[in-house]
PDB file of N, CA and C in Angstrom:
ATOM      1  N   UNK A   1       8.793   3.128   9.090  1.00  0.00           N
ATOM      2  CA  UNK A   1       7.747   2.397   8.417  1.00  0.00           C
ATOM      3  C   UNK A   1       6.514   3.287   8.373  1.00  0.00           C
ATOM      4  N   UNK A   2       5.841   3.563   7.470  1.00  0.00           N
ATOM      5  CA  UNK A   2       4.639   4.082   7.111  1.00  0.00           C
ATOM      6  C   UNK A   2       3.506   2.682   7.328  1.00  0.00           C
ATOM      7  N   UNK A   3       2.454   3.830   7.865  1.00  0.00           N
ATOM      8  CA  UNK A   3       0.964   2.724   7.355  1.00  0.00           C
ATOM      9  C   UNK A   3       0.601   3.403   6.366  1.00  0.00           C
ATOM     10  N   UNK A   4       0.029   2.729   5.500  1.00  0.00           N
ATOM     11  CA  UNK A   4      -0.693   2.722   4.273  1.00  0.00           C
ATOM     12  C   UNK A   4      -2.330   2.993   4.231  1.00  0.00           C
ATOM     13  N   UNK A   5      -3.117   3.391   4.656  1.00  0.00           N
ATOM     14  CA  UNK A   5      -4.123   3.585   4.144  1.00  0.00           C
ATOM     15  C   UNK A   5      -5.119   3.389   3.113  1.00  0.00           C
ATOM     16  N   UNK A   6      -5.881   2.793   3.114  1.00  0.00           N
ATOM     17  CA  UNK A   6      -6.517   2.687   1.901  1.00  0.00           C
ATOM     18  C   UNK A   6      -7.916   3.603   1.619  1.00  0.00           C
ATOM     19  N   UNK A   7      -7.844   3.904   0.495  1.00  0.00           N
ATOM     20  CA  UNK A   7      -9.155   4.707  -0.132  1.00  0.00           C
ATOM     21  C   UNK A   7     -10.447   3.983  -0.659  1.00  0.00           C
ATOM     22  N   UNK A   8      -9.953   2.938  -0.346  1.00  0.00           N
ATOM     23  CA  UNK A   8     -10.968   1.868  -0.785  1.00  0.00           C
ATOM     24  C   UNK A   8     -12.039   1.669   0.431  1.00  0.00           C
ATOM     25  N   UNK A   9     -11.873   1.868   1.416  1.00  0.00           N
ATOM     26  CA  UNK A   9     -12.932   2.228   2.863  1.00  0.00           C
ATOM     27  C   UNK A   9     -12.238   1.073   3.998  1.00  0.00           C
ATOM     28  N   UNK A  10     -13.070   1.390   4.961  1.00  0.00           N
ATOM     29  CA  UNK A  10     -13.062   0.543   5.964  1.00  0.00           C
ATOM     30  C   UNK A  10     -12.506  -1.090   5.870  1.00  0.00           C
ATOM     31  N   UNK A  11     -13.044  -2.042   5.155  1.00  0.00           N
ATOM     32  CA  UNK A  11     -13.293  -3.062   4.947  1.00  0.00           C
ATOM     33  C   UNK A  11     -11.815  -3.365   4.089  1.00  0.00           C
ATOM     34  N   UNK A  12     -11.399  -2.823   3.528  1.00  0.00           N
ATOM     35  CA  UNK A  12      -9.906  -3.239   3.069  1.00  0.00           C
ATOM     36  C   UNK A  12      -8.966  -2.859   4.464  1.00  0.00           C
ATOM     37  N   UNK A  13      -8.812  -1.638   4.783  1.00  0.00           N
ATOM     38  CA  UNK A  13      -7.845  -1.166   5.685  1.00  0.00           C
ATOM     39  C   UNK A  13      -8.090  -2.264   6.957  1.00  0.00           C
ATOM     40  N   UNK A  14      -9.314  -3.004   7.325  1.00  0.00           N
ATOM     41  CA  UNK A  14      -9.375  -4.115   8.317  1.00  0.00           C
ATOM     42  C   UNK A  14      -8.896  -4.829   8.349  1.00  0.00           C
ATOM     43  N   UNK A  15      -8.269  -5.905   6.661  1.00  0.00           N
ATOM     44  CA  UNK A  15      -7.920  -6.578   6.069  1.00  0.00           C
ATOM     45  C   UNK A  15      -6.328  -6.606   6.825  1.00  0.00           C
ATOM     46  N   UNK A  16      -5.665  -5.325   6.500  1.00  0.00           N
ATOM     47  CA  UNK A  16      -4.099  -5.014   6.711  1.00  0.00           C
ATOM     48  C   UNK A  16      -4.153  -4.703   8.097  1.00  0.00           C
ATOM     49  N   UNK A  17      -3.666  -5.420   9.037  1.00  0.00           N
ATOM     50  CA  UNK A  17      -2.981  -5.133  10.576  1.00  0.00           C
ATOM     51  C   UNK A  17      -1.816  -4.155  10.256  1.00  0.00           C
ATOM     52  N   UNK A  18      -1.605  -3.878  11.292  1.00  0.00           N
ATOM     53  CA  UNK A  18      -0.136  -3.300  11.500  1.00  0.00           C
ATOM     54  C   UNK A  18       0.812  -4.258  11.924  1.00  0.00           C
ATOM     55  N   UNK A  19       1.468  -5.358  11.337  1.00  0.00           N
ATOM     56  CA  UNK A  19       2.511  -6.295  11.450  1.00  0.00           C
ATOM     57  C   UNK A  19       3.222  -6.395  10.527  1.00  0.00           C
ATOM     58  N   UNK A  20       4.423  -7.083  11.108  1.00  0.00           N
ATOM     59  CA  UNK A  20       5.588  -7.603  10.213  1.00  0.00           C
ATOM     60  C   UNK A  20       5.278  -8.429   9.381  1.00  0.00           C
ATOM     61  N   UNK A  21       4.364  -9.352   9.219  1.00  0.00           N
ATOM     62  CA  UNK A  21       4.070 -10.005   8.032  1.00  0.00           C
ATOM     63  C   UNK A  21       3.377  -9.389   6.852  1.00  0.00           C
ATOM     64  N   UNK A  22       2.762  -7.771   7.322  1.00  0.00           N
ATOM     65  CA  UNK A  22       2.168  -7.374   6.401  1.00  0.00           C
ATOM     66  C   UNK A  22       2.634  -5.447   6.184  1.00  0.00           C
ATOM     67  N   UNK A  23       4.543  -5.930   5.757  1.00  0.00           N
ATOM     68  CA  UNK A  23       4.942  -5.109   5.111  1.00  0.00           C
ATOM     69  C   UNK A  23       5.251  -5.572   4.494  1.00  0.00           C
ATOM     70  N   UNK A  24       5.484  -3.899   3.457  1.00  0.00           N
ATOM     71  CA  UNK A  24       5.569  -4.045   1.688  1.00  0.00           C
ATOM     72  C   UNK A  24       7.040  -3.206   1.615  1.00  0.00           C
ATOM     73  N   UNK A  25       8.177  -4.359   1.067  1.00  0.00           N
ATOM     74  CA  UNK A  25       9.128  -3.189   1.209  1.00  0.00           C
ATOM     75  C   UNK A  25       8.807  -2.587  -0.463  1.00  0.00           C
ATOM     76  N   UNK A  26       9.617  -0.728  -0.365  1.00  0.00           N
ATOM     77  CA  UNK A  26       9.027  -0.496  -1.818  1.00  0.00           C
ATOM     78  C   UNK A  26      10.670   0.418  -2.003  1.00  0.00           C
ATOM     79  N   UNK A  27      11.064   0.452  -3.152  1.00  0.00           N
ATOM     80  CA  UNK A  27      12.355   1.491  -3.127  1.00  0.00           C
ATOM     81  C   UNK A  27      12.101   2.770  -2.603  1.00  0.00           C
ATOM     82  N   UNK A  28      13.111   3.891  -2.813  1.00  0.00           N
ATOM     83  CA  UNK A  28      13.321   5.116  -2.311  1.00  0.00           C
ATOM     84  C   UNK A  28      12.863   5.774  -3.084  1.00  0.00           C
ATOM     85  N   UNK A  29      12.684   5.642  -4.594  1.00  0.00           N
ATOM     86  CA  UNK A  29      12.108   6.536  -5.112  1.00  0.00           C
ATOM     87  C   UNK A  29      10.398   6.068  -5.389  1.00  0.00           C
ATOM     88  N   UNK A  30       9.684   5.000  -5.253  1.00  0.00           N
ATOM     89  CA  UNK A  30       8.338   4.869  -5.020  1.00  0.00           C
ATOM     90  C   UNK A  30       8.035   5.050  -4.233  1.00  0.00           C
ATOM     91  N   UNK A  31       8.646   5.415  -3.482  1.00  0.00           N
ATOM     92  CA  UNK A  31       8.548   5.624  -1.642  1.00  0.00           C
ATOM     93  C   UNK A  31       8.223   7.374  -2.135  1.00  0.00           C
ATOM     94  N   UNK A  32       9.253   8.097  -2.456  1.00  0.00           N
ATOM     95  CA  UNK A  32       9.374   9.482  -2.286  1.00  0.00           C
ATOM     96  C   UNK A  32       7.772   9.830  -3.365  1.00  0.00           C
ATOM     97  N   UNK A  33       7.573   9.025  -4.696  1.00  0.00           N
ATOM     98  CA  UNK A  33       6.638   9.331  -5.189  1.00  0.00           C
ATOM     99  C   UNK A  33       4.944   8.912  -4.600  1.00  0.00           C
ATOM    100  N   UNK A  34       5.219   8.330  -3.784  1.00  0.00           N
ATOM    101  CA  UNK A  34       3.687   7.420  -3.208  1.00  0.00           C
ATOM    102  C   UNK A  34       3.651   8.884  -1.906  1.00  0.00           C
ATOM    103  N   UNK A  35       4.259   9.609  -2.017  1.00  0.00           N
ATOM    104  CA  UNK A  35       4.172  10.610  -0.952  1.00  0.00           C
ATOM    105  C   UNK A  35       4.041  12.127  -1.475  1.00  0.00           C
ATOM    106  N   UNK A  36       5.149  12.189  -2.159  1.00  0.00           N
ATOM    107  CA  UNK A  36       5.199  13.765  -3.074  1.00  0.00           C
ATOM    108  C   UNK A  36       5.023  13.593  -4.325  1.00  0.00           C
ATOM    109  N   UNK A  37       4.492  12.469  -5.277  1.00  0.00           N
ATOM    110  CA  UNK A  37       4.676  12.461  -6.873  1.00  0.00           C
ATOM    111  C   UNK A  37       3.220  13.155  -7.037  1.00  0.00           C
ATOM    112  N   UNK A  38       3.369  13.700  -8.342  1.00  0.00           N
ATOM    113  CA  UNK A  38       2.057  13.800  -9.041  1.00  0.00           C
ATOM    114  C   UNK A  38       1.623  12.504  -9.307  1.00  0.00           C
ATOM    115  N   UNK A  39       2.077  11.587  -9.512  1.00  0.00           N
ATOM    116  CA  UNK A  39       1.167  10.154  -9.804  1.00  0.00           C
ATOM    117  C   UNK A  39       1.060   9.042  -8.346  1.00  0.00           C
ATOM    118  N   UNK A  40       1.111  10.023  -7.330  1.00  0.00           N
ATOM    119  CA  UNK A  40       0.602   9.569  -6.006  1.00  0.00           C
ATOM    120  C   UNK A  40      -0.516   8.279  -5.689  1.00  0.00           C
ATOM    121  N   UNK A  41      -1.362   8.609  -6.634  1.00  0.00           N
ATOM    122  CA  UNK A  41      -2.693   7.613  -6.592  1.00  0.00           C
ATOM    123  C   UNK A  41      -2.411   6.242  -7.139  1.00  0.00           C
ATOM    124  N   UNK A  42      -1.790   6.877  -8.633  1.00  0.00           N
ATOM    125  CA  UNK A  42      -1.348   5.184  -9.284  1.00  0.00           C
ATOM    126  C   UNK A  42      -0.300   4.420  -8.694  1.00  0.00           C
ATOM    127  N   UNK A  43       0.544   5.090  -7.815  1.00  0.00           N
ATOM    128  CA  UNK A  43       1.051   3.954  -7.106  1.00  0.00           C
ATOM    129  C   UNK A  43       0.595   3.219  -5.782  1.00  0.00           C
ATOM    130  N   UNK A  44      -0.122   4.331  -5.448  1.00  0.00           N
ATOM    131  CA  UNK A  44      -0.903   3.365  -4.050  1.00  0.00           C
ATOM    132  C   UNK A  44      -1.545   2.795  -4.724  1.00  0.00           C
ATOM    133  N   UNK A  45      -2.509   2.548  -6.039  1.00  0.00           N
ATOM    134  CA  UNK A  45      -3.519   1.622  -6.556  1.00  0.00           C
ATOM    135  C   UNK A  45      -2.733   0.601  -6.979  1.00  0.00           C
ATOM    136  N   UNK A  46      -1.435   0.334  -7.445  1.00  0.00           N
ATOM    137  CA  UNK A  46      -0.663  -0.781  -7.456  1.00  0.00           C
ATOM    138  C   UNK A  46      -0.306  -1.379  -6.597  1.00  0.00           C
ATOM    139  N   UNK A  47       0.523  -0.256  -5.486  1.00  0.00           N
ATOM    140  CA  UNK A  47       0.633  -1.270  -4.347  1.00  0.00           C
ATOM    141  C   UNK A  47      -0.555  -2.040  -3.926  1.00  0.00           C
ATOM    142  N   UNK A  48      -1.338  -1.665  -3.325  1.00  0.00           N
ATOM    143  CA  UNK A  48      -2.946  -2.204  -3.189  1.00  0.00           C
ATOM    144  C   UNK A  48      -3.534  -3.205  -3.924  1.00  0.00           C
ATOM    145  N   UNK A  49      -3.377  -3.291  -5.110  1.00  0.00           N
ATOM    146  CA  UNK A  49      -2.852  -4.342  -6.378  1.00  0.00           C
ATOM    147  C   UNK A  49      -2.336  -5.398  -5.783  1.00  0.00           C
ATOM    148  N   UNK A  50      -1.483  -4.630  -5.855  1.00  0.00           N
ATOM    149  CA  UNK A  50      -0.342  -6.349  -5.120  1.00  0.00           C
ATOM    150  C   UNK A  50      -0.748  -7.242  -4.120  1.00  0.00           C
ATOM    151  N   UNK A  51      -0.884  -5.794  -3.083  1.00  0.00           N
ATOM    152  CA  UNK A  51      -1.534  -6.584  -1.723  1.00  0.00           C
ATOM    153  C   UNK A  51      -2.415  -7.383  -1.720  1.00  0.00           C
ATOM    154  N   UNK A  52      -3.385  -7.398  -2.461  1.00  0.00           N
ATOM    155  CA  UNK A  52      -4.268  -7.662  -2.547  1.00  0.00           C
ATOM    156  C   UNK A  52      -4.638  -9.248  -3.449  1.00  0.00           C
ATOM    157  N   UNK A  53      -3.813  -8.901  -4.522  1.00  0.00           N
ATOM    158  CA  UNK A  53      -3.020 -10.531  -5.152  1.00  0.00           C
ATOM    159  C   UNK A  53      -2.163 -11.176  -4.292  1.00  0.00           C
ATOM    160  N   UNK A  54      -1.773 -10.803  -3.188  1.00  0.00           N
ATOM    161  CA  UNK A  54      -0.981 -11.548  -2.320  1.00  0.00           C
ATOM    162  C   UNK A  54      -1.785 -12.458  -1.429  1.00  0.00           C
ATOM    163  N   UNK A  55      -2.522 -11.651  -0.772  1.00  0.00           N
ATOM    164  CA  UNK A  55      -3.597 -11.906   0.200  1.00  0.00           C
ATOM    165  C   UNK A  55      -4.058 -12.847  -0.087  1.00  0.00           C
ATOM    166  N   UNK A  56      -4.999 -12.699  -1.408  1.00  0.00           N
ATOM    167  CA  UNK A  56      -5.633 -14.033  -2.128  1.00  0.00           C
ATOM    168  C   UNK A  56      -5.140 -15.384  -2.769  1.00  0.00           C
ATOM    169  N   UNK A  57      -3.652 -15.149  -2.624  1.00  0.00           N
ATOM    170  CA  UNK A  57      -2.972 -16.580  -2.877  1.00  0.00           C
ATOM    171  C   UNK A  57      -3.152 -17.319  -1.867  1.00  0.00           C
TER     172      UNK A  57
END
């Protein structure tokens, strides 16, 4: 399991604990690109997306 980080500062990354309720499963290849892709950013800004529409439901 990876933590996720956010670039968004402090105040989001507070938001996300490190728990089982607050993983994101993601496939093998968004996985391999959220790490080595050239479009690295746009998928953490989606995931983060999500999270973030989740949260607020």
């Amino acid at each position: 399991m990876n933590k996720i980080v956010s670039n968004k500062g402090d105040e989001l990354n507070a938001q996300f604990k490190d728990t089982i309720e607050n993983t994101v499963a993601i496939c093998s290849n968004c996985h391999r690109e959220f790490h080595h892709g050239i479009n690295k950013e746009k998928i953490k800004d989606r995931i983060f997306r999500e999270i973030q529409r989740i949260v607020e439901e």
